[in-house]
C-alpha atoms as a PDB file:
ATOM      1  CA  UNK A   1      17.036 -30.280  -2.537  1.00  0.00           C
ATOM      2  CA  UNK A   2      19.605 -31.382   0.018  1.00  0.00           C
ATOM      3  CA  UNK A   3      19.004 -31.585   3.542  1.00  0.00           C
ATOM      4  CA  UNK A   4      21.819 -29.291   3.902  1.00  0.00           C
ATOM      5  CA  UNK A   5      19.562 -27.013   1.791  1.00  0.00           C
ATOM      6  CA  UNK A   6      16.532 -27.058   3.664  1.00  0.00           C
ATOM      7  CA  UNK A   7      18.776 -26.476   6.701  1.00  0.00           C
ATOM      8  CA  UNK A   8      19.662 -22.794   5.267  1.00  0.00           C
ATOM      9  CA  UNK A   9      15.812 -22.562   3.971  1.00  0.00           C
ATOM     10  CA  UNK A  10      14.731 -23.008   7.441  1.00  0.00           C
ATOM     11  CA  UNK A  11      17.723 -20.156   8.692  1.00  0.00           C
ATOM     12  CA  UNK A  12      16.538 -18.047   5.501  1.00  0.00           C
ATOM     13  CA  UNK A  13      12.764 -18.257   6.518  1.00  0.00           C
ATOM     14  CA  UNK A  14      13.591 -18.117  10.423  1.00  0.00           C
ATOM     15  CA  UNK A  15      15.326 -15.163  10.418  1.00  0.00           C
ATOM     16  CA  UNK A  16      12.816 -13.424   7.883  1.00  0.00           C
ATOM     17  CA  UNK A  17      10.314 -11.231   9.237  1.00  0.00           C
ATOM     18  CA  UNK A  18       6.635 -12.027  10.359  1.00  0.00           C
ATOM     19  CA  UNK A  19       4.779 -10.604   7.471  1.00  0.00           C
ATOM     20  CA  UNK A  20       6.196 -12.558   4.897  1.00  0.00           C
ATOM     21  CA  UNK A  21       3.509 -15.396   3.297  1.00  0.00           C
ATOM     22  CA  UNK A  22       6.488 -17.754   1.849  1.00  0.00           C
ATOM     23  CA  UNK A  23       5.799 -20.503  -0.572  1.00  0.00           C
ATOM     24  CA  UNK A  24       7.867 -22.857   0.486  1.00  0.00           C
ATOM     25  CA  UNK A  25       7.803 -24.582  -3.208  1.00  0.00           C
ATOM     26  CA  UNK A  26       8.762 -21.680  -5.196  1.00  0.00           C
ATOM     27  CA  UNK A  27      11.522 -21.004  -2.769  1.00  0.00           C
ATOM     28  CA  UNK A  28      12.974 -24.697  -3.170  1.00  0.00           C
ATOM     29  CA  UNK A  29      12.903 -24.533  -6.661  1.00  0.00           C
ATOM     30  CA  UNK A  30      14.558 -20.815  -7.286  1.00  0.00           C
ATOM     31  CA  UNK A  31      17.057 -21.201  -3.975  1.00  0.00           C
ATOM     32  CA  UNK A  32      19.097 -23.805  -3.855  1.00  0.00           C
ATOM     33  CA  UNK A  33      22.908 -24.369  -3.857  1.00  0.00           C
ATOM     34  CA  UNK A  34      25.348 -21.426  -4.061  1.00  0.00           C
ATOM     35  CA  UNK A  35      22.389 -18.538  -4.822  1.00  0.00           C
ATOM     36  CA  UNK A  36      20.793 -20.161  -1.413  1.00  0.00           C
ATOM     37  CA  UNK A  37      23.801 -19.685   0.216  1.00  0.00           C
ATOM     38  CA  UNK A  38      23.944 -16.322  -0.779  1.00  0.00           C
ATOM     39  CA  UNK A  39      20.413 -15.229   0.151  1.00  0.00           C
ATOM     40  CA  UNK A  40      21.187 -16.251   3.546  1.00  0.00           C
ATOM     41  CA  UNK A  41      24.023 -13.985   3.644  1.00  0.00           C
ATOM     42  CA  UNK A  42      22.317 -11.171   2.776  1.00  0.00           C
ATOM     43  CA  UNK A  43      19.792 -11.754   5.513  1.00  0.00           C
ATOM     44  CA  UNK A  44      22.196 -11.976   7.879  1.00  0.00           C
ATOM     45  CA  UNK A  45      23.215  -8.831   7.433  1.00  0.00           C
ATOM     46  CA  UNK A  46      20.246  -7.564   7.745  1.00  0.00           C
ATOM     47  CA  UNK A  47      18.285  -7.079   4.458  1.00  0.00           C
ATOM     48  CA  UNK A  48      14.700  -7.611   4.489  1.00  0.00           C
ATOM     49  CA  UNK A  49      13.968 -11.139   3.344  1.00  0.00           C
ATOM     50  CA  UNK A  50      10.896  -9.355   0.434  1.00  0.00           C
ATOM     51  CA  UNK A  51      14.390  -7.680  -1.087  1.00  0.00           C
ATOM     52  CA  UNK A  52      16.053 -11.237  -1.402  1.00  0.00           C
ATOM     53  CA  UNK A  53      13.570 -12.982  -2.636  1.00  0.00           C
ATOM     54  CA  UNK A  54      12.011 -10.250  -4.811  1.00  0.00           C
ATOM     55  CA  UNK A  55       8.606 -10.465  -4.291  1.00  0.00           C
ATOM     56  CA  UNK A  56       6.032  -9.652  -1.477  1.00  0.00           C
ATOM     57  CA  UNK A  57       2.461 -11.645  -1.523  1.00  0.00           C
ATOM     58  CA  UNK A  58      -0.205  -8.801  -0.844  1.00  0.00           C
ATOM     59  CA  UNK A  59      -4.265  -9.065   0.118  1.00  0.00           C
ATOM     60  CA  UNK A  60      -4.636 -11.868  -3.204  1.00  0.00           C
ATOM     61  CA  UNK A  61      -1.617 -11.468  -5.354  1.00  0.00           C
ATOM     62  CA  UNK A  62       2.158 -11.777  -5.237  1.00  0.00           C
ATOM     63  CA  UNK A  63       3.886  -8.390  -6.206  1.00  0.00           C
ATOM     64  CA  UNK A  64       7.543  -7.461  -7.506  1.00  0.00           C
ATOM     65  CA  UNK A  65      10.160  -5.665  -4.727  1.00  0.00           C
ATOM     66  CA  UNK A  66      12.885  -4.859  -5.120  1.00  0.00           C
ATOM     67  CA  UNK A  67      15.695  -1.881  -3.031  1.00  0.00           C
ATOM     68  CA  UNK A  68      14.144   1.272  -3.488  1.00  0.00           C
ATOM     69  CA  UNK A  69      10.290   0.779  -2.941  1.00  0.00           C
ATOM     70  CA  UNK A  70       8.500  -0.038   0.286  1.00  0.00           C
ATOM     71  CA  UNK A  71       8.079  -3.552   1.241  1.00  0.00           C
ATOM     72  CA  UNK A  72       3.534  -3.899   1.522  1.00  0.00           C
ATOM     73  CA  UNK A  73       2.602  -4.789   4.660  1.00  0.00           C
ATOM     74  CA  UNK A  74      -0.438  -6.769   6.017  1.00  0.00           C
ATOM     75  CA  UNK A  75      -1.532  -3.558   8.044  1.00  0.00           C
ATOM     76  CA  UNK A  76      -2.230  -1.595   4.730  1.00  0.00           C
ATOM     77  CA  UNK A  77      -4.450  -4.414   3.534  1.00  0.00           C
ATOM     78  CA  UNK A  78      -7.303  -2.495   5.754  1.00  0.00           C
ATOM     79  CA  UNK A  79      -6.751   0.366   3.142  1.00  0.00           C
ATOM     80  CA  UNK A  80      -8.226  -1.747   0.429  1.00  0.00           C
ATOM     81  CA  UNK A  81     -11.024  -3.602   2.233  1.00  0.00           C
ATOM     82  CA  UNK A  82     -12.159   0.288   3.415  1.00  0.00           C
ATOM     83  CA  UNK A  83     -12.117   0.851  -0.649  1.00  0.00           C
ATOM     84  CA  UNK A  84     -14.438  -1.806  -0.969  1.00  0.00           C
ATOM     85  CA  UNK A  85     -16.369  -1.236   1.441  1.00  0.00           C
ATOM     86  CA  UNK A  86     -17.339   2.052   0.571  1.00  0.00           C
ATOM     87  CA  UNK A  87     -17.848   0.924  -3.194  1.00  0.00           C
ATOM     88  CA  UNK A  88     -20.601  -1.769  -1.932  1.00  0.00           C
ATOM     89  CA  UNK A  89     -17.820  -4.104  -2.945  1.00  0.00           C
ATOM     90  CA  UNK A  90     -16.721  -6.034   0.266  1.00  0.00           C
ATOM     91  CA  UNK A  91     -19.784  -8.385   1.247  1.00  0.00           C
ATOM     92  CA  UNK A  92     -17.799  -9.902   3.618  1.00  0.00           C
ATOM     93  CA  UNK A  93     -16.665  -6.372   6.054  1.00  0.00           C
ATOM     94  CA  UNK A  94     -16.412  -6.722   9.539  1.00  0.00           C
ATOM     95  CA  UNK A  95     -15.786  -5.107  12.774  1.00  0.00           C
ATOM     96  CA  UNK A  96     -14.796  -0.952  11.931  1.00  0.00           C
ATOM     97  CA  UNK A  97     -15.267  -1.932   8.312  1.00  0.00           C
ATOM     98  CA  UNK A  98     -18.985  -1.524   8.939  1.00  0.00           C
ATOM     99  CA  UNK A  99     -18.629   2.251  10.021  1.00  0.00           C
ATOM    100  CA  UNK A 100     -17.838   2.981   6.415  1.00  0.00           C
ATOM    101  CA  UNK A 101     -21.200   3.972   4.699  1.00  0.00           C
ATOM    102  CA  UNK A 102     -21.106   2.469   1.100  1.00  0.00           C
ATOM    103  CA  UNK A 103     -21.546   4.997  -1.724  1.00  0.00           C
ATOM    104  CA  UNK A 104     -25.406   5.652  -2.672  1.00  0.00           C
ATOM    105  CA  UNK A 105     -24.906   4.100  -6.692  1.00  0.00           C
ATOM    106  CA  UNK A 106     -21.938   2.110  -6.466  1.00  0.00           C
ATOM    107  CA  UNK A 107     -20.376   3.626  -9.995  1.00  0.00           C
ATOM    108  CA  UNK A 108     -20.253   0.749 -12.863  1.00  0.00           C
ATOM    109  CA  UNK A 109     -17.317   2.093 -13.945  1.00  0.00           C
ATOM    110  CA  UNK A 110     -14.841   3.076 -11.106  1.00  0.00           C
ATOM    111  CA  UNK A 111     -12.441   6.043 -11.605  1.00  0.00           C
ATOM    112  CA  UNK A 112      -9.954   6.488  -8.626  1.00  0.00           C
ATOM    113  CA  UNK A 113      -5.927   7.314  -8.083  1.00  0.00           C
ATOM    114  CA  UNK A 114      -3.635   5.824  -5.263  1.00  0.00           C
ATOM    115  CA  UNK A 115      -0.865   8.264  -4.076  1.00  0.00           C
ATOM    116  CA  UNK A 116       2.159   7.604  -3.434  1.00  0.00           C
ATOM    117  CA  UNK A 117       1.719   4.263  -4.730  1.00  0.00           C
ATOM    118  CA  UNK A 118       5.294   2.691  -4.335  1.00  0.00           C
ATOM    119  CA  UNK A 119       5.527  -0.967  -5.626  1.00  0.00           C
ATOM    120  CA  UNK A 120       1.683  -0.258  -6.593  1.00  0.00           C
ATOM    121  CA  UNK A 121       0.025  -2.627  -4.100  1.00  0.00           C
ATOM    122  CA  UNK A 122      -3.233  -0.769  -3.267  1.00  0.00           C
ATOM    123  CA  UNK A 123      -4.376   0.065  -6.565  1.00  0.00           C
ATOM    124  CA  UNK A 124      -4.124  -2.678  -8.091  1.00  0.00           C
ATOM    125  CA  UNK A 125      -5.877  -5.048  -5.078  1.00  0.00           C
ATOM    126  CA  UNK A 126      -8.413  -2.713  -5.240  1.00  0.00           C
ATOM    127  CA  UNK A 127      -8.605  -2.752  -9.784  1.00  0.00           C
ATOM    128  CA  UNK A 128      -8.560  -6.253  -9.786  1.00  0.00           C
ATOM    129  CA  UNK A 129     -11.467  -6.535  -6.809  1.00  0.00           C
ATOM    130  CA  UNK A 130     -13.770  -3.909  -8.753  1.00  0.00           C
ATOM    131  CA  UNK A 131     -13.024  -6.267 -11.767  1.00  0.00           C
ATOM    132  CA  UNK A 132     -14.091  -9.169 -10.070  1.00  0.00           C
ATOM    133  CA  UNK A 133     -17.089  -7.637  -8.731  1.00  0.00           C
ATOM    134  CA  UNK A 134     -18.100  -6.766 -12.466  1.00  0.00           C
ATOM    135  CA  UNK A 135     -17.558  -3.402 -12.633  1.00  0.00           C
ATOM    136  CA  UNK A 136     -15.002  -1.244 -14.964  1.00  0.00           C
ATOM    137  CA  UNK A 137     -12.452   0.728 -13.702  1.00  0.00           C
ATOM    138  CA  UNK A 138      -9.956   3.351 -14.696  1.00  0.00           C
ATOM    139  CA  UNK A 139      -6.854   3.949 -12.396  1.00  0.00           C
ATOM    140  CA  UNK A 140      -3.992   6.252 -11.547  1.00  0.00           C
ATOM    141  CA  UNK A 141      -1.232   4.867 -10.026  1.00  0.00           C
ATOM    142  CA  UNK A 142       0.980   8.325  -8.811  1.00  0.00           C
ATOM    143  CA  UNK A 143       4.458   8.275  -7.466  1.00  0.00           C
ATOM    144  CA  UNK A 144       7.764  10.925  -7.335  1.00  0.00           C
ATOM    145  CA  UNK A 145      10.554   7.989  -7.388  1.00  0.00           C
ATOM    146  CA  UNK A 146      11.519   6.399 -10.490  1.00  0.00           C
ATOM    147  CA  UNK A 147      12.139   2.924  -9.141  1.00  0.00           C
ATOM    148  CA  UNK A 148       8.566   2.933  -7.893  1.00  0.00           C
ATOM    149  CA  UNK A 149       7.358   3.752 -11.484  1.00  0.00           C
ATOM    150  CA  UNK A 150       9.417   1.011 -12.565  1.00  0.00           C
ATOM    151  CA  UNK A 151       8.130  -1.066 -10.269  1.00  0.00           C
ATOM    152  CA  UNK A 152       4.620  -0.244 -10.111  1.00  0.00           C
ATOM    153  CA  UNK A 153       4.638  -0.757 -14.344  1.00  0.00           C
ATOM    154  CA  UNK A 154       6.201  -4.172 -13.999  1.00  0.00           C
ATOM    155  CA  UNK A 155       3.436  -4.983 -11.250  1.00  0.00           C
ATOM    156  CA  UNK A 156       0.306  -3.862 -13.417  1.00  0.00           C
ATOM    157  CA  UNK A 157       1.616  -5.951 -16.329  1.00  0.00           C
ATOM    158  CA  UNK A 158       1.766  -8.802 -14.441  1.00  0.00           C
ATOM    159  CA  UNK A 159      -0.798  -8.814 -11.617  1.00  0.00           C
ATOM    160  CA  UNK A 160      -3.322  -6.427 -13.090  1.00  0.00           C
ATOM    161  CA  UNK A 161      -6.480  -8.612 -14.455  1.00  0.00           C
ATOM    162  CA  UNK A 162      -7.044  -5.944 -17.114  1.00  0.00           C
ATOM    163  CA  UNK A 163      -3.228  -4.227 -17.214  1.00  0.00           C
ATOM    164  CA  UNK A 164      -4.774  -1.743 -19.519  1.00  0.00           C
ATOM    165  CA  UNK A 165      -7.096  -0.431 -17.119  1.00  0.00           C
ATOM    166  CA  UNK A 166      -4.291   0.939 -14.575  1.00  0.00           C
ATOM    167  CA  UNK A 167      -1.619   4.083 -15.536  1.00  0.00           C
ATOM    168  CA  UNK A 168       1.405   4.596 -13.413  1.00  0.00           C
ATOM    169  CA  UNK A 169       1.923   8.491 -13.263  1.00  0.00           C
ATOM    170  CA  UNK A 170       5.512  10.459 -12.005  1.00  0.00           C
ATOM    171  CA  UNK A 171       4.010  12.939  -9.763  1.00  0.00           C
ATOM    172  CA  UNK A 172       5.135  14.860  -6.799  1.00  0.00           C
ATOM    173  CA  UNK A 173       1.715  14.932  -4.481  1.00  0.00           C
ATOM    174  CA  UNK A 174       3.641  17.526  -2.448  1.00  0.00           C
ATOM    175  CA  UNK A 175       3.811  19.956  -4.949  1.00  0.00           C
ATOM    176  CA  UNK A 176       0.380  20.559  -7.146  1.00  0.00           C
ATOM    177  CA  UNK A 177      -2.294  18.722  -8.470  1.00  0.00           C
ATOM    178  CA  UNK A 178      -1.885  16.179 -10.935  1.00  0.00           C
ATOM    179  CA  UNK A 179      -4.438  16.021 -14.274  1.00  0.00           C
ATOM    180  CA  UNK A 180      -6.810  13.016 -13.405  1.00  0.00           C
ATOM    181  CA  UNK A 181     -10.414  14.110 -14.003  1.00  0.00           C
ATOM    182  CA  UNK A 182     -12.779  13.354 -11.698  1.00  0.00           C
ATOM    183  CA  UNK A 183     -12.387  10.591  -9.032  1.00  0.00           C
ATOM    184  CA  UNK A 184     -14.667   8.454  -7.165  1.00  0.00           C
ATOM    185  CA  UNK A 185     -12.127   7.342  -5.016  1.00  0.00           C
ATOM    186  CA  UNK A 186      -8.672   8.478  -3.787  1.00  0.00           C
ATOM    187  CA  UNK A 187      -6.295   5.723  -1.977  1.00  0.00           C
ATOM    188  CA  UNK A 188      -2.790   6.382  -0.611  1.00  0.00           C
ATOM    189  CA  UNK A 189      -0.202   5.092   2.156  1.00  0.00           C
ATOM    190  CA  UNK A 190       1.648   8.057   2.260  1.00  0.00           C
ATOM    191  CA  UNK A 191       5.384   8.329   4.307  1.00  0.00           C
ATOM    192  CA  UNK A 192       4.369   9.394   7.937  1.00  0.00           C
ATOM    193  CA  UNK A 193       7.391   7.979   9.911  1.00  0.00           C
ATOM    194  CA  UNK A 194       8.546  10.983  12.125  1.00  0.00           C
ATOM    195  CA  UNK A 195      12.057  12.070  12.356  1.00  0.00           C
ATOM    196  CA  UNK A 196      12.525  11.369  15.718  1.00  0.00           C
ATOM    197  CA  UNK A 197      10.525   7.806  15.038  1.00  0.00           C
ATOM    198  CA  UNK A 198      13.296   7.007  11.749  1.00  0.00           C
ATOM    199  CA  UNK A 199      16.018   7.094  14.681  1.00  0.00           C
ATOM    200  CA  UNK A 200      14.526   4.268  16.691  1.00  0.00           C
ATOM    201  CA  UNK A 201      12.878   2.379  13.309  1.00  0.00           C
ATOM    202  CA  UNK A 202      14.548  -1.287  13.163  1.00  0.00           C
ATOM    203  CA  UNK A 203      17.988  -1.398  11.391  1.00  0.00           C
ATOM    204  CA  UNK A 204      15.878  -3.875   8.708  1.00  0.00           C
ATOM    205  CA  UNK A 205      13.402  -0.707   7.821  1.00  0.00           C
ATOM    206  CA  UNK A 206      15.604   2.444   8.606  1.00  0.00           C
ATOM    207  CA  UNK A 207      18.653   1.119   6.685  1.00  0.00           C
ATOM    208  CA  UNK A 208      17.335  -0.796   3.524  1.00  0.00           C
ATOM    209  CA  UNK A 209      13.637   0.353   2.604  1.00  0.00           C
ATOM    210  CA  UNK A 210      13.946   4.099   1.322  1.00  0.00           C
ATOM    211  CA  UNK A 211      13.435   7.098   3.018  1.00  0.00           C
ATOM    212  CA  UNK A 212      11.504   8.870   0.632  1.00  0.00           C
ATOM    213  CA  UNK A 213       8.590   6.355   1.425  1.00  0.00           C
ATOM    214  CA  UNK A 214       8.929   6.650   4.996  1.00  0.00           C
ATOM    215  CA  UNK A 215      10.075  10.049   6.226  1.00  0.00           C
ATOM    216  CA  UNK A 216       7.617  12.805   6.577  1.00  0.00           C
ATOM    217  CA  UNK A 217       8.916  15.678   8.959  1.00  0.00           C
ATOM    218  CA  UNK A 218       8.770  16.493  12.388  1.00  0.00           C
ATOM    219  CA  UNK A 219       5.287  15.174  13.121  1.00  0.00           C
ATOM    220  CA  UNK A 220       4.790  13.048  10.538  1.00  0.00           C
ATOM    221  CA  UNK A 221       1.839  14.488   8.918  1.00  0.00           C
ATOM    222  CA  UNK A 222       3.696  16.346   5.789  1.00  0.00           C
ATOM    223  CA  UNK A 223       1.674  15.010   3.270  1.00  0.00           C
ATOM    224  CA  UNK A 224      -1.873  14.872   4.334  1.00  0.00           C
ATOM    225  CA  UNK A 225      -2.699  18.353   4.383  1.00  0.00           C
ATOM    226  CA  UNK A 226      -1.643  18.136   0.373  1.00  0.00           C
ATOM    227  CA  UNK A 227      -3.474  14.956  -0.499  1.00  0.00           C
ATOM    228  CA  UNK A 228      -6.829  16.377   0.865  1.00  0.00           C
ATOM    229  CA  UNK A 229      -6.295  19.728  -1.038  1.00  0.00           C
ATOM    230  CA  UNK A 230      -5.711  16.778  -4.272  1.00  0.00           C
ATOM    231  CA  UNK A 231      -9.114  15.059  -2.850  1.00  0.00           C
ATOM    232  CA  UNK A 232     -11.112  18.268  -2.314  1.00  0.00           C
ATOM    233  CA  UNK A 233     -10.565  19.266  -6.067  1.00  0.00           C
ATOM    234  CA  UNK A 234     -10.582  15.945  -8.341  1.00  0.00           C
ATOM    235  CA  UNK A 235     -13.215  13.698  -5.724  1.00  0.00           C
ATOM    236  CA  UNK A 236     -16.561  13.769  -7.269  1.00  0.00           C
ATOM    237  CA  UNK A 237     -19.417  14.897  -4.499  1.00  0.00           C
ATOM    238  CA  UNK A 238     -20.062  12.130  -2.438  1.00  0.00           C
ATOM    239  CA  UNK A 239     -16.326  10.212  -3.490  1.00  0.00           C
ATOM    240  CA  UNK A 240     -13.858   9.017  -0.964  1.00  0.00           C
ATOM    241  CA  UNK A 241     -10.389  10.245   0.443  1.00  0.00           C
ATOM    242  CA  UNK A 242      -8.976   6.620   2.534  1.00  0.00           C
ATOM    243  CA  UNK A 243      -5.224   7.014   3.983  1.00  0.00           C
ATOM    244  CA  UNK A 244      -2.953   5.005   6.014  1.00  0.00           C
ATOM    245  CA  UNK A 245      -1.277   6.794   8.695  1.00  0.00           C
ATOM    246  CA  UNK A 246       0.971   5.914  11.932  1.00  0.00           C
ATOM    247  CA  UNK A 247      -0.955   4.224  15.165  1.00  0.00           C
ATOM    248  CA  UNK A 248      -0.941   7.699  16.800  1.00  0.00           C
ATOM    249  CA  UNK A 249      -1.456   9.740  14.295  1.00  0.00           C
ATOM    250  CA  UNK A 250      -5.437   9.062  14.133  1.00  0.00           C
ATOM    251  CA  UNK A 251      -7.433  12.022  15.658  1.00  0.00           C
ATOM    252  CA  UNK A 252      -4.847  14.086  13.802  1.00  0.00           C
ATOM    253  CA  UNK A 253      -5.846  13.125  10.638  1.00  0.00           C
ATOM    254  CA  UNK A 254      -9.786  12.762  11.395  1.00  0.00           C
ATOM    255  CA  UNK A 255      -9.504  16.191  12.528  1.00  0.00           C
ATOM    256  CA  UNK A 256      -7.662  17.312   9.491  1.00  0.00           C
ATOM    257  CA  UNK A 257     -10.261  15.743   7.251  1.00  0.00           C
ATOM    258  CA  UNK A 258     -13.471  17.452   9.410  1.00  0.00           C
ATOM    259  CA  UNK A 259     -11.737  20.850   9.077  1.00  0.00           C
ATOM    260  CA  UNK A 260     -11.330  20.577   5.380  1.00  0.00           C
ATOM    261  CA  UNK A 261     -14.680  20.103   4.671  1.00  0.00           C
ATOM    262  CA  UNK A 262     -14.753  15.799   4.478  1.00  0.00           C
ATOM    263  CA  UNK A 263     -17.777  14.139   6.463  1.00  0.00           C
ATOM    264  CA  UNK A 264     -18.473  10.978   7.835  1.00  0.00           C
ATOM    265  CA  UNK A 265     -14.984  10.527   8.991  1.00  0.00           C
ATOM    266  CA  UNK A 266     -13.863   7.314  10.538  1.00  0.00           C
ATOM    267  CA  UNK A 267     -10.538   5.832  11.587  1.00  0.00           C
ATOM    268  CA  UNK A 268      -9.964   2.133  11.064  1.00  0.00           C
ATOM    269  CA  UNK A 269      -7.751  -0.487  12.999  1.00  0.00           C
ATOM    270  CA  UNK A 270      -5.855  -2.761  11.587  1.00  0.00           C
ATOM    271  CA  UNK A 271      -5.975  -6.363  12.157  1.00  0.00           C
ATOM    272  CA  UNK A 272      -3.090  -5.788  14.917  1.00  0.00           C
ATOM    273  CA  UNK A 273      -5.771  -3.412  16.635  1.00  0.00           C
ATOM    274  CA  UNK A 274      -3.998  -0.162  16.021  1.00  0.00           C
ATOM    275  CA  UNK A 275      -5.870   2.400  14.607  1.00  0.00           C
ATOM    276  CA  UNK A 276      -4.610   2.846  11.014  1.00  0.00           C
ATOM    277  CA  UNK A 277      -6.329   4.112   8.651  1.00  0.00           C
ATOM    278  CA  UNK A 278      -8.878   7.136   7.988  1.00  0.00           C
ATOM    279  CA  UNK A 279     -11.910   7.464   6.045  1.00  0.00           C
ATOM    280  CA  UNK A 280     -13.333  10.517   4.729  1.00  0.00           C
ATOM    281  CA  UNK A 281     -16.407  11.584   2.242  1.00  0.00           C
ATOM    282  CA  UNK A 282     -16.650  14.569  -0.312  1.00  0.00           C
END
């Protein structure tokens, strides 16, 4: 590669944002020349760099993005160590991790859905960890846009350690309860961006990544009251309900949980030190 090249690398990559993990190798042998050129553009005017390049590296493997699907972010990686955790999984938990009780018999063989699943990031982190902890697993990855079923399918074939293991549902969480069987476990990152709060989100987020995966009414909290009633009827007794939320939306979704009947509920931070996501038992 020219130096001219690694000139606009170094403009591509400065002007990216913080959460990207880059390989700088791949990215020298896939951008170069005219399509490097090009990618810059793009960033200039403002698309996210995980659209440009296509992928997004998440928790320990490198998923498929693409206009249409929420970019995974480094805060939801919480979501999937508090999985772990609670399945006796995470040897290695730290800090609020250690509020999480794990499960009395960690199940041999797993059976859990992640809602609103998007590019399809939590589930399968959390398949492939139960998978390298020995265990089997059965998954349900459930979403309402197409692209994210698209997506999510192209991500389990190639990221999934057993692809077979993981199927990608077209569901609307907002409206009934999908046909799962019983769950140990029930993951999601739902949209809770407010309305007033999608007026002052970054041009990067509020005009590129889609709405449907952000926006969730007037205070945000549209979709938890119908993921619990989805957690109260397919969790088995004892399973557990673990959702990312917004930094303030905490004690709103603890106290959700405690009113509808969930115990030992805990909110986690992330590893920015905002509180981010919420545990709750069956």
């Amino acid at each position: 590669m020219t130096s001219g090249n690694d000139e606009l690398l170094e403009l591509l990559i400065g002007s990216g944002d913080d959460e990207a993990e880059l390989d700088l190798k791949i990215l020298r042998e896939e951008l170069e020349g005219e399509a490097l050129e090009k990618a810059v553009m793009r960033r200039a005017s403002g698309e996210p760099l995980a659209y440009i390049l296509g992928f997004r590296h998440f928790y320990k493997e490198c998923y498929k993005v693409r206009p249409g699907v929420l970019i995974p972010r480094s805060d939801t990686e919480i979501a999937v160590e508090a999985a772990l955790r609670y399945l006796g999984m995470d040897k290695m938990a730290m800090g609020d991790l250690l509020g999480i009780k794990p499960c009395a018999l960690p199940p041999e063989d797993v059976r859990f859905a992640d809602l609103c699943t998007g590019s399809g990031c939590i589930g399968i982190s959390v398949a492939n960890e139960i998978l390298r902890n020995g265990a089997s697993v059965s998954g349900y990855l459930v979403d309402i846009s197409d692209t994210a079923i698209e997506v999510a399918t192209d991500n389990v074939s190639s990221q999934c350690i057993e692809p077979s293991c993981l199927k990608v549902i077209e569901h609307d969480v907002l409206n009934g309860i999908p046909e799962l069987g019983m769950l140990d476990l029930i993951v999601s990152n739902p949209p809770y961006i407010t309305d007033e709060e999608m007026d002052s989100l970054d041009s990067c987020v509020k005009d590129h990544e889609p709405d449907l995966a952000l926006r969730a009414g007037d205070d945000g909290l549209e979709f938890y009251g119908p993921i619990l009633t989805i957690a109260k009827s397919l969790l088995k007794q004892g399973g557990a309900l673990i959702v990312e939320h917004g930094y303030g939306q905490g004690d709103a979704v603890r106290e959700l949980f405690e009113k509808g009947g969930l115990h030992d509920c805990l909110t986690l931070k992330d590893y920015g030190g905002n509180p981010r996501v919420t545990v709750g038992i069956k």
